[in-house]
PDB file of N, CA and C in Angstrom:
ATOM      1  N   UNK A   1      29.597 -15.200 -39.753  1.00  0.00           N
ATOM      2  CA  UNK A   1      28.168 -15.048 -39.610  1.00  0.00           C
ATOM      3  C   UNK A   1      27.876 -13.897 -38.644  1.00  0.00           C
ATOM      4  N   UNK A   2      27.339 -12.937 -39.226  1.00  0.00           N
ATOM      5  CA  UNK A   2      26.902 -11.694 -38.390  1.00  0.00           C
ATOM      6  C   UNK A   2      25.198 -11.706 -37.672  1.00  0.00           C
ATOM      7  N   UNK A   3      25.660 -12.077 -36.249  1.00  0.00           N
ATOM      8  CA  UNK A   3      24.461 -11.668 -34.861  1.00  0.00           C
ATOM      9  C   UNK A   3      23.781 -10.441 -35.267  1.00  0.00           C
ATOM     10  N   UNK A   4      22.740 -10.225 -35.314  1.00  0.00           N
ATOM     11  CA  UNK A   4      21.609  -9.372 -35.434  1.00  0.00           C
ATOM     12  C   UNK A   4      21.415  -9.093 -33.647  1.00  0.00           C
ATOM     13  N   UNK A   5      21.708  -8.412 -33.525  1.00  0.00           N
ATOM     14  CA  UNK A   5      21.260  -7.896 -31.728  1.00  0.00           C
ATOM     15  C   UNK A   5      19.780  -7.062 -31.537  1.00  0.00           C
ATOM     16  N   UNK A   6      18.803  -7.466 -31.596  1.00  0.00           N
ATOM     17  CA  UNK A   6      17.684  -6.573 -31.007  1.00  0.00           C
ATOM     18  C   UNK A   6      17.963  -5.643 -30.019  1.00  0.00           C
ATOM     19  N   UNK A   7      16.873  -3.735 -30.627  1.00  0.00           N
ATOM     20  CA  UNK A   7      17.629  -2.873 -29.563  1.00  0.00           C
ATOM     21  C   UNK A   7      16.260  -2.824 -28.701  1.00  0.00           C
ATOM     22  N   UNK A   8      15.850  -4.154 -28.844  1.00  0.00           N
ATOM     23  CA  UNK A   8      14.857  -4.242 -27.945  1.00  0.00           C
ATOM     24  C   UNK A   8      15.038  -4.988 -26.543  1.00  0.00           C
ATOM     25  N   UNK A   9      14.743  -4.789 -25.406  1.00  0.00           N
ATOM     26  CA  UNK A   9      15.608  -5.822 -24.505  1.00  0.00           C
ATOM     27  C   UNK A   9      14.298  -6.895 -24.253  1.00  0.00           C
ATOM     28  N   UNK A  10      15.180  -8.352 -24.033  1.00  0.00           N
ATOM     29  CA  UNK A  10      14.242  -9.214 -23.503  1.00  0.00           C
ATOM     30  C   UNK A  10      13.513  -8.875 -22.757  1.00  0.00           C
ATOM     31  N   UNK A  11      11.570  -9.149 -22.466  1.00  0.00           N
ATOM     32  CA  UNK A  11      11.310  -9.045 -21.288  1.00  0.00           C
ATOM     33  C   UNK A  11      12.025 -10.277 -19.970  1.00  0.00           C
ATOM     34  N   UNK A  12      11.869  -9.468 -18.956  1.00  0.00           N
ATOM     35  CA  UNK A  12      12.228  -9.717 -18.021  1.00  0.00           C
ATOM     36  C   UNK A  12      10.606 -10.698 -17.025  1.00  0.00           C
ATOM     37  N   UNK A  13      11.013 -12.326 -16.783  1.00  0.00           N
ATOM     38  CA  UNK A  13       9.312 -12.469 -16.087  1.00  0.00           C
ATOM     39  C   UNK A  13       9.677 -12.152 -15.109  1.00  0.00           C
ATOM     40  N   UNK A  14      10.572 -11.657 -14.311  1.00  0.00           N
ATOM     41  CA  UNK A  14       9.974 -10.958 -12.815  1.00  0.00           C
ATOM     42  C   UNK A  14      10.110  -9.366 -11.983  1.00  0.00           C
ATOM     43  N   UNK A  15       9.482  -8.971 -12.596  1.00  0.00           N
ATOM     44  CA  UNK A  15       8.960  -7.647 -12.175  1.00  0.00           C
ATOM     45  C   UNK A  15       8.132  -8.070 -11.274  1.00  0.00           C
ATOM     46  N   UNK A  16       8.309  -6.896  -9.945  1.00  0.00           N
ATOM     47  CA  UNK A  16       7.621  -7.062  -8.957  1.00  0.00           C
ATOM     48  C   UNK A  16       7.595  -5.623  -8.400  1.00  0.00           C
ATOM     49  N   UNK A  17       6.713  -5.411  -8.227  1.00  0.00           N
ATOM     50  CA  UNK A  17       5.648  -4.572  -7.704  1.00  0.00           C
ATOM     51  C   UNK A  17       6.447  -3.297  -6.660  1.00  0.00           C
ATOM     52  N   UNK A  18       6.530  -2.074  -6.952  1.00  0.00           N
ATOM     53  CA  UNK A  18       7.327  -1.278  -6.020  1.00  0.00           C
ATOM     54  C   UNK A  18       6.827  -0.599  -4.942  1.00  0.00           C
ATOM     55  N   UNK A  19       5.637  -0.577  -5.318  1.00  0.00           N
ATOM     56  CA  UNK A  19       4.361  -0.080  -4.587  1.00  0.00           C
ATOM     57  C   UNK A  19       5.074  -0.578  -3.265  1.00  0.00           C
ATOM     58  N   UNK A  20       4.527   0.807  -1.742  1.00  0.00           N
ATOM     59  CA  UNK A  20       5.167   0.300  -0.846  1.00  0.00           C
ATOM     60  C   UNK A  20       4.087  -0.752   0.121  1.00  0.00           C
ATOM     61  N   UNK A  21       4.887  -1.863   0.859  1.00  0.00           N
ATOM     62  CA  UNK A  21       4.485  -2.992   1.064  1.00  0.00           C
ATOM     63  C   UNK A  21       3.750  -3.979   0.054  1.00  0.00           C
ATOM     64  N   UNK A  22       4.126  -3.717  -1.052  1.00  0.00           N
ATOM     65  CA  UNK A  22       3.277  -4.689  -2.061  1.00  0.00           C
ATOM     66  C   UNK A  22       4.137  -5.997  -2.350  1.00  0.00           C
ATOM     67  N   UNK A  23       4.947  -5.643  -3.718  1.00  0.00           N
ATOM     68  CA  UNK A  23       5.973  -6.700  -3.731  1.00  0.00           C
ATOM     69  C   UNK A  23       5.006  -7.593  -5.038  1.00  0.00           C
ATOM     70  N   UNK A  24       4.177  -7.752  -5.203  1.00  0.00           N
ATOM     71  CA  UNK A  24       3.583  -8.194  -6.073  1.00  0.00           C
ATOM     72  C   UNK A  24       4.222  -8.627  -7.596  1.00  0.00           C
ATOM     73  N   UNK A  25       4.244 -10.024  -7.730  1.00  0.00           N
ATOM     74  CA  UNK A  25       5.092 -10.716  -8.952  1.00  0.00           C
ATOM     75  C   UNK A  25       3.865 -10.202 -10.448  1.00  0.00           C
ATOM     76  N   UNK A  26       4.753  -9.756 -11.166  1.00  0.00           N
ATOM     77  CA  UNK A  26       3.862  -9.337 -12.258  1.00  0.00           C
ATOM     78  C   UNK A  26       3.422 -10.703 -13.156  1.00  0.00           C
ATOM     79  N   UNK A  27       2.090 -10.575 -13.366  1.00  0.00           N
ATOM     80  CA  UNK A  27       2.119 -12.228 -14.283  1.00  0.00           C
ATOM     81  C   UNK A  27       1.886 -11.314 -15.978  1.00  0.00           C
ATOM     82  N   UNK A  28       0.488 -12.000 -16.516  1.00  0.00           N
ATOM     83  CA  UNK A  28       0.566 -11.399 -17.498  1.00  0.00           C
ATOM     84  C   UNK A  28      -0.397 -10.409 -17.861  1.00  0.00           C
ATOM     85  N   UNK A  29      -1.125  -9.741 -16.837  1.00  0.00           N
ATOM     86  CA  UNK A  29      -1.981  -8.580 -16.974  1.00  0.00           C
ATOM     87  C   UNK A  29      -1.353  -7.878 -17.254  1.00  0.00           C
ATOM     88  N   UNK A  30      -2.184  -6.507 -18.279  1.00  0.00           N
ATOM     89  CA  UNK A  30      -1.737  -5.683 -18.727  1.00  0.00           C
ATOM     90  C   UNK A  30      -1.932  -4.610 -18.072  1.00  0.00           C
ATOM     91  N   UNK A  31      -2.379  -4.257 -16.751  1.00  0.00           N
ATOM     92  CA  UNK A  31      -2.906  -3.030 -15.603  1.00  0.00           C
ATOM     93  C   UNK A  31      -1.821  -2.398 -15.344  1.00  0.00           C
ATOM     94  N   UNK A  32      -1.087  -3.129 -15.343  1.00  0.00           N
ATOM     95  CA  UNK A  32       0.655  -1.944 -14.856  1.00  0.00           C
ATOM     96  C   UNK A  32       0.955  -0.898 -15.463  1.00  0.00           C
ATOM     97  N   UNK A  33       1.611  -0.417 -14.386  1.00  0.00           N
ATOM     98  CA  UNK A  33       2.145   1.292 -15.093  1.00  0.00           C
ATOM     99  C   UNK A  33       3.741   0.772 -14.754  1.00  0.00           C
ATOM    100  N   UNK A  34       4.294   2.244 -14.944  1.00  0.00           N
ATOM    101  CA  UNK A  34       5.603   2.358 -14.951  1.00  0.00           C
ATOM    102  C   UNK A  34       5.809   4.072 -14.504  1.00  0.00           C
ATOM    103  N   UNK A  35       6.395   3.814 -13.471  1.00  0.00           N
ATOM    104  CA  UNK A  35       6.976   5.090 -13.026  1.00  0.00           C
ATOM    105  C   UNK A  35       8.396   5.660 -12.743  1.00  0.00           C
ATOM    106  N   UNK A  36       8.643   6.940 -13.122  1.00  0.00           N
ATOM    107  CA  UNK A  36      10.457   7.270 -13.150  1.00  0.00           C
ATOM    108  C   UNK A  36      10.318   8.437 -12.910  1.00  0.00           C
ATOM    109  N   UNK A  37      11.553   9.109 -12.558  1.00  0.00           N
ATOM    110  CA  UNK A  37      11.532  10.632 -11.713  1.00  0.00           C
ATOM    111  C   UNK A  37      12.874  10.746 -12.615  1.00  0.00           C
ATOM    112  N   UNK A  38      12.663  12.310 -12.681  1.00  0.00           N
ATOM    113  CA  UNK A  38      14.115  13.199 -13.003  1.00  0.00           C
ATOM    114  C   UNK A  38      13.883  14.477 -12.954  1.00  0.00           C
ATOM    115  N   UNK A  39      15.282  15.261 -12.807  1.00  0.00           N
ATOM    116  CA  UNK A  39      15.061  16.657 -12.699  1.00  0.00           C
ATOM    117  C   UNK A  39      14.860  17.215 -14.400  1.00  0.00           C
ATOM    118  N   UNK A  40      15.319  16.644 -14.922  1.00  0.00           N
ATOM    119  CA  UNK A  40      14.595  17.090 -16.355  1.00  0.00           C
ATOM    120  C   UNK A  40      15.365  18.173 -17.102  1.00  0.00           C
ATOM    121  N   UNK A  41      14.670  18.772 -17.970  1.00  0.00           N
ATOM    122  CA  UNK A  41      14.323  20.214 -18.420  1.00  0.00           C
ATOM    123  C   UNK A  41      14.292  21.434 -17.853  1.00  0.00           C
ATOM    124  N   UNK A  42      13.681  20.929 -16.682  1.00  0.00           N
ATOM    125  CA  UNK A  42      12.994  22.101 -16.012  1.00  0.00           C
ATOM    126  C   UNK A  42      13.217  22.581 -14.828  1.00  0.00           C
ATOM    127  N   UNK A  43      15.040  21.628 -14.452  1.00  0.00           N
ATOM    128  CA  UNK A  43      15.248  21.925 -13.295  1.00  0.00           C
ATOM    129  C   UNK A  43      14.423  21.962 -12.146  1.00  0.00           C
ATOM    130  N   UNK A  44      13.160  21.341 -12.047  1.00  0.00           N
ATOM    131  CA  UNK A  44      12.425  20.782 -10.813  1.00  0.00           C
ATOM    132  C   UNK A  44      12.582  19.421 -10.989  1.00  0.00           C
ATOM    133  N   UNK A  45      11.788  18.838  -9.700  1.00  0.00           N
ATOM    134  CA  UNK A  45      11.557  17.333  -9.874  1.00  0.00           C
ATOM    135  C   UNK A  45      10.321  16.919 -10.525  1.00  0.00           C
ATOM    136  N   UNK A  46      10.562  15.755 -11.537  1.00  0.00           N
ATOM    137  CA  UNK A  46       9.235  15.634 -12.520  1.00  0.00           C
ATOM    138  C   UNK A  46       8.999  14.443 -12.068  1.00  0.00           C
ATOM    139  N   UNK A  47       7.695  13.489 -11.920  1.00  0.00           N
ATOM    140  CA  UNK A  47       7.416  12.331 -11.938  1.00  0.00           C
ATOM    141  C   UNK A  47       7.016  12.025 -13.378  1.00  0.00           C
ATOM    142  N   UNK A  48       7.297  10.818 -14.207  1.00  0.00           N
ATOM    143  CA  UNK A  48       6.118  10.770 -15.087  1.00  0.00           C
ATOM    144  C   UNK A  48       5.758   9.293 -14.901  1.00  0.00           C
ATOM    145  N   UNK A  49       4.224   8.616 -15.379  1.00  0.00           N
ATOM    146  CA  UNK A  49       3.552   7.614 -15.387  1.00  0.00           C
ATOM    147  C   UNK A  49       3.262   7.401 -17.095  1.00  0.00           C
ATOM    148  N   UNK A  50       3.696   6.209 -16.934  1.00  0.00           N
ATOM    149  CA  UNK A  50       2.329   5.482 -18.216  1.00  0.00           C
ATOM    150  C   UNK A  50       2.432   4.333 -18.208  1.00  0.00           C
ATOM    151  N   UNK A  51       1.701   3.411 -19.396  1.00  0.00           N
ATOM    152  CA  UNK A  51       1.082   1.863 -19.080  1.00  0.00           C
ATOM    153  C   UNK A  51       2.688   1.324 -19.437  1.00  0.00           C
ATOM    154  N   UNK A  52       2.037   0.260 -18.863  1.00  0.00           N
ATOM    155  CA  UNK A  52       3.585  -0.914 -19.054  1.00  0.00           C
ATOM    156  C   UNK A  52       3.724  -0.543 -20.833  1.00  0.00           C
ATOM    157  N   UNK A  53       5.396  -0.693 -21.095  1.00  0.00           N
ATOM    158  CA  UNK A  53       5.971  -0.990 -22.037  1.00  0.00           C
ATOM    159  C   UNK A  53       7.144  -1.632 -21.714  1.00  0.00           C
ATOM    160  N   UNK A  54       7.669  -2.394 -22.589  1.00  0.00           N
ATOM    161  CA  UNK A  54       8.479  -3.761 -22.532  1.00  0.00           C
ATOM    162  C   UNK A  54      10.068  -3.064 -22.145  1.00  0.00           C
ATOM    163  N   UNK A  55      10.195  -2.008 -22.834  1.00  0.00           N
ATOM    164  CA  UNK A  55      11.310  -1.720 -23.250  1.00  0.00           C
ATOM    165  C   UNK A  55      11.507  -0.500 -22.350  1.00  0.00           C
ATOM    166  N   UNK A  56      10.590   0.652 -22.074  1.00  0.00           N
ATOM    167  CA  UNK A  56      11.116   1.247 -20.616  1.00  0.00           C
ATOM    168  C   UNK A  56      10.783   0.772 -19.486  1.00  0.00           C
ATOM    169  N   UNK A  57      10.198  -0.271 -19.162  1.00  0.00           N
ATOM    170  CA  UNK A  57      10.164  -1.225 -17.653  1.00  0.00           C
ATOM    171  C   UNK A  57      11.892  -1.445 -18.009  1.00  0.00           C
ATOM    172  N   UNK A  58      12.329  -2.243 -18.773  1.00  0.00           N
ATOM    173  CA  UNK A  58      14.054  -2.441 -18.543  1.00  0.00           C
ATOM    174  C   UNK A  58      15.088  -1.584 -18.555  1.00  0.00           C
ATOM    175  N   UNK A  59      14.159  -0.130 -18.484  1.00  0.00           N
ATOM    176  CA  UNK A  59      15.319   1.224 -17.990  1.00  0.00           C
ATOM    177  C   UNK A  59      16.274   1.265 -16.517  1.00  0.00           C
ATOM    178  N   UNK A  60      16.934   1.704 -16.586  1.00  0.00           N
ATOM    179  CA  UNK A  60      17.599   1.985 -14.815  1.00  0.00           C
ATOM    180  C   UNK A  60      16.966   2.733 -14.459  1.00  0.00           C
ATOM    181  N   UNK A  61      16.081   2.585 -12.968  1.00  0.00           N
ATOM    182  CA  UNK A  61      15.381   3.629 -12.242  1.00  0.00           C
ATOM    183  C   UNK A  61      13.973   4.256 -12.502  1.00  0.00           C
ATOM    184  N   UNK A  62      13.410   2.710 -13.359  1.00  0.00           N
ATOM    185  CA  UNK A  62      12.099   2.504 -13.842  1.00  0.00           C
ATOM    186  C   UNK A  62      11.479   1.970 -12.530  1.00  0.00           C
ATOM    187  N   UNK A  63      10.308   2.167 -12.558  1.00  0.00           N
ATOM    188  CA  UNK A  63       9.338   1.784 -11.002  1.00  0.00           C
ATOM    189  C   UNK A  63       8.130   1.054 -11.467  1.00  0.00           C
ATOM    190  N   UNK A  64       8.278  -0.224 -11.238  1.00  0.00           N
ATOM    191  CA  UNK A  64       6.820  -1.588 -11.670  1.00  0.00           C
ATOM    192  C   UNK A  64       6.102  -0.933 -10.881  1.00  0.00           C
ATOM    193  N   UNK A  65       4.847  -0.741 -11.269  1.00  0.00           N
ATOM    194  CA  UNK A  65       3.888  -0.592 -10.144  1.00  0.00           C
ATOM    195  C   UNK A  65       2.553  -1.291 -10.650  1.00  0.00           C
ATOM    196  N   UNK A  66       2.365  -2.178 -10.077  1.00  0.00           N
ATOM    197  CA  UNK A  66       0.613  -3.465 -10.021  1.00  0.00           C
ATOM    198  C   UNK A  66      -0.694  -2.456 -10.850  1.00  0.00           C
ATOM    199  N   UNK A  67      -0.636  -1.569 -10.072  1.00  0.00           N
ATOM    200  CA  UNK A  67      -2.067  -0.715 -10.375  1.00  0.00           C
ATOM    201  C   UNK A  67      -2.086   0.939  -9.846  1.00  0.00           C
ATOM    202  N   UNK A  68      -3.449   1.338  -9.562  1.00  0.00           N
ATOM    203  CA  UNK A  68      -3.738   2.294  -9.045  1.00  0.00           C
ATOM    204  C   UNK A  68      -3.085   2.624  -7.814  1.00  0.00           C
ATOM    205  N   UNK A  69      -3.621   2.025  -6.774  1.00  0.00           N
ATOM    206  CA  UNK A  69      -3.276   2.354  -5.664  1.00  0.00           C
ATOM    207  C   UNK A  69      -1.903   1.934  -5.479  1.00  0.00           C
ATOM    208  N   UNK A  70      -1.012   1.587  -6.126  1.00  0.00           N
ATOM    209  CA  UNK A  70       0.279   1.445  -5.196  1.00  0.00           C
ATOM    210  C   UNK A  70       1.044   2.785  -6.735  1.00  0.00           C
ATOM    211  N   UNK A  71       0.519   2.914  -7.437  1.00  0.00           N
ATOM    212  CA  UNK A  71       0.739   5.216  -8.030  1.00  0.00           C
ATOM    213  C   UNK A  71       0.540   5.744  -7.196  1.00  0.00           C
ATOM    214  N   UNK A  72      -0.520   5.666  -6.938  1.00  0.00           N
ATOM    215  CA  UNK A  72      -0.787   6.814  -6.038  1.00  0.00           C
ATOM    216  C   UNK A  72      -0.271   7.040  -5.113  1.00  0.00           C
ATOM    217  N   UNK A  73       0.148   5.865  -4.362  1.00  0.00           N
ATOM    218  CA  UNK A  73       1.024   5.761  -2.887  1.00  0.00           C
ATOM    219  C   UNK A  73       2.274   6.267  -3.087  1.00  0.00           C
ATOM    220  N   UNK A  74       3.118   5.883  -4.801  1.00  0.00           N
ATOM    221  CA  UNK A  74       4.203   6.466  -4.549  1.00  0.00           C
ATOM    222  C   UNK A  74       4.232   7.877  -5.326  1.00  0.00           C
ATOM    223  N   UNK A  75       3.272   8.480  -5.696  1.00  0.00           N
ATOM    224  CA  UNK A  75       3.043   9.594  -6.161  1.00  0.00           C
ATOM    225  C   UNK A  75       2.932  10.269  -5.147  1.00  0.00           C
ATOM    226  N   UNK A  76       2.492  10.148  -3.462  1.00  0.00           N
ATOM    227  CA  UNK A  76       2.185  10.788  -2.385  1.00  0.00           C
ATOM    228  C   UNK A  76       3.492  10.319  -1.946  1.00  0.00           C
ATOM    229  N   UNK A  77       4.425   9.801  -1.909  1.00  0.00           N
ATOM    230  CA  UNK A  77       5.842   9.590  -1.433  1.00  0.00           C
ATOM    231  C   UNK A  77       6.756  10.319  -1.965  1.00  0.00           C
ATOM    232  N   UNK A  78       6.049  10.683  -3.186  1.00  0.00           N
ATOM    233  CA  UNK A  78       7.414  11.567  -4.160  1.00  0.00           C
ATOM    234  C   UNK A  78       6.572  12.929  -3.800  1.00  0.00           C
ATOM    235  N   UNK A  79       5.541  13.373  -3.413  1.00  0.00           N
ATOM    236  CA  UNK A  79       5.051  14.572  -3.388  1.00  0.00           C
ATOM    237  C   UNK A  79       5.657  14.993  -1.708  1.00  0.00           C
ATOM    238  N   UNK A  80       5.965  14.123  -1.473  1.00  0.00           N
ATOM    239  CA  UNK A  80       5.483  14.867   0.188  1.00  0.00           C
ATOM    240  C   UNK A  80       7.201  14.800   0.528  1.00  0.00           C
ATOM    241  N   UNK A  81       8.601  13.904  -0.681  1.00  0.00           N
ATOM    242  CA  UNK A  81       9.255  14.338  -0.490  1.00  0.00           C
ATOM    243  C   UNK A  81      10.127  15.513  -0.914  1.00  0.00           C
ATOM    244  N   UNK A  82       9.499  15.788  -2.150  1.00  0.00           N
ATOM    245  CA  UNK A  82       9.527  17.161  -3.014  1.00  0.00           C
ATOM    246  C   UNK A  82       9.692  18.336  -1.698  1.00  0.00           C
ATOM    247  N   UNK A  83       8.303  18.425  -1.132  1.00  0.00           N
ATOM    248  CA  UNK A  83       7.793  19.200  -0.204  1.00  0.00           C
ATOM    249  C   UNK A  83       8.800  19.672   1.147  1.00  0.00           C
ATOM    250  N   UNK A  84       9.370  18.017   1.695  1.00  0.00           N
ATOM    251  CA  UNK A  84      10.044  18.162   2.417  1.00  0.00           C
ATOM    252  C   UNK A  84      11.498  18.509   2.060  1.00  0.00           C
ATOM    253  N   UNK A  85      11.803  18.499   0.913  1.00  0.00           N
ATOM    254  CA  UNK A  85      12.927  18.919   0.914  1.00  0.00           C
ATOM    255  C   UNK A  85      13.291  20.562   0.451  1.00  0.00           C
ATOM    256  N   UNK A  86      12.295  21.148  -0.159  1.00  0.00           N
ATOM    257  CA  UNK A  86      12.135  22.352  -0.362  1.00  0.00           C
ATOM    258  C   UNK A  86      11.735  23.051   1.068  1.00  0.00           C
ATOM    259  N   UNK A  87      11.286  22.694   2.068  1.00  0.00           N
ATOM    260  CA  UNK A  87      11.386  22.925   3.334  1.00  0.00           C
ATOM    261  C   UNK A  87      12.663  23.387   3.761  1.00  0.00           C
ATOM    262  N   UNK A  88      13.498  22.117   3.760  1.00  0.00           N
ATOM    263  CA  UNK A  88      14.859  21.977   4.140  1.00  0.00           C
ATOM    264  C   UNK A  88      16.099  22.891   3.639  1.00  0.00           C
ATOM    265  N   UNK A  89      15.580  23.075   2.124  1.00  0.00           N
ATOM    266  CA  UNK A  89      16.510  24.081   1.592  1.00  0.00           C
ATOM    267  C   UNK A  89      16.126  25.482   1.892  1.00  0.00           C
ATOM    268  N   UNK A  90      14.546  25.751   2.233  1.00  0.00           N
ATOM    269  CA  UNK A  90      13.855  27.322   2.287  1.00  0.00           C
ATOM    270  C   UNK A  90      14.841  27.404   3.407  1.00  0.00           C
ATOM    271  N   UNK A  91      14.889  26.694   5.075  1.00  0.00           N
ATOM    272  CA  UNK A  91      15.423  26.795   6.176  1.00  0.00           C
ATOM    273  C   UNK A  91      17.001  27.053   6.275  1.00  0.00           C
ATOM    274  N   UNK A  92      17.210  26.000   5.750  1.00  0.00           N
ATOM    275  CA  UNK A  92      18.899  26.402   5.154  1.00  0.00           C
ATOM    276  C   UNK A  92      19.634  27.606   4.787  1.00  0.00           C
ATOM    277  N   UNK A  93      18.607  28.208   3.806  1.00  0.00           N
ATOM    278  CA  UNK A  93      18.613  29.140   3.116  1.00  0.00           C
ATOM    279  C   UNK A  93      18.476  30.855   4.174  1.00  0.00           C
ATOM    280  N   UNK A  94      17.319  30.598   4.979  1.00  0.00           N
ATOM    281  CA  UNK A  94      17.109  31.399   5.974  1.00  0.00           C
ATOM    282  C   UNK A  94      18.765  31.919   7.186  1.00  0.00           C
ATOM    283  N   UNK A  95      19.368  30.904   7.414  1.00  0.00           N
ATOM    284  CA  UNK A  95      20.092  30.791   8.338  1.00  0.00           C
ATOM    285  C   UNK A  95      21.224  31.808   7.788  1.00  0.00           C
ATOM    286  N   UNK A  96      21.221  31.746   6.890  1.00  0.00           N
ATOM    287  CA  UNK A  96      22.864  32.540   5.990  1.00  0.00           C
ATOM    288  C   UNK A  96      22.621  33.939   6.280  1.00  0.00           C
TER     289      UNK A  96
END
């Protein structure tokens, strides 16, 4: 007897909230986003956002996030470390 495997993954009920100081248990609203970073294509650092989906929330290095404000918070965490680290390399760079 041949198992049929879905290449869909189970949801998962506990997602919780990455937003910083949140922590927030996801119930069954649909307000969530999902956030992930990579250098990409384009050899910079990319953020991208969009609404919950079942199947990239269960990616490696997917980011639950409740709502608005805890994006934005880590959209200003990923901006300001972009920033600082292109700092770090301009300085680096200077010294040679």
């Amino acid at each position: 007897m041949e198992i049929l495997q879905s290449r869909r993954p189970s949801p998962n009920p506990f997602y919780r909230c990455a937003g910083p100081n949140c922590g927030l248990l996801k119930g069954a609203s649909d307000r969530w986003w999902l956030i992930w970073t990579s250098f990409g294509d384009f050899n910079r650092p990319v953020m991208y956002l969009c609404p919950w989906d079942e199947e990239i929330a269960a990616r490696e290095g997917t980011l639950h996030v409740c709502g608005e404000q805890c994006a934005q918070k880590l959209q200003s965490q990923f901006m300001g470390n972009v920033i600082e680290n292109e700092l770090k390399r301009s300085a680096l760079g200077s010294r040679r």
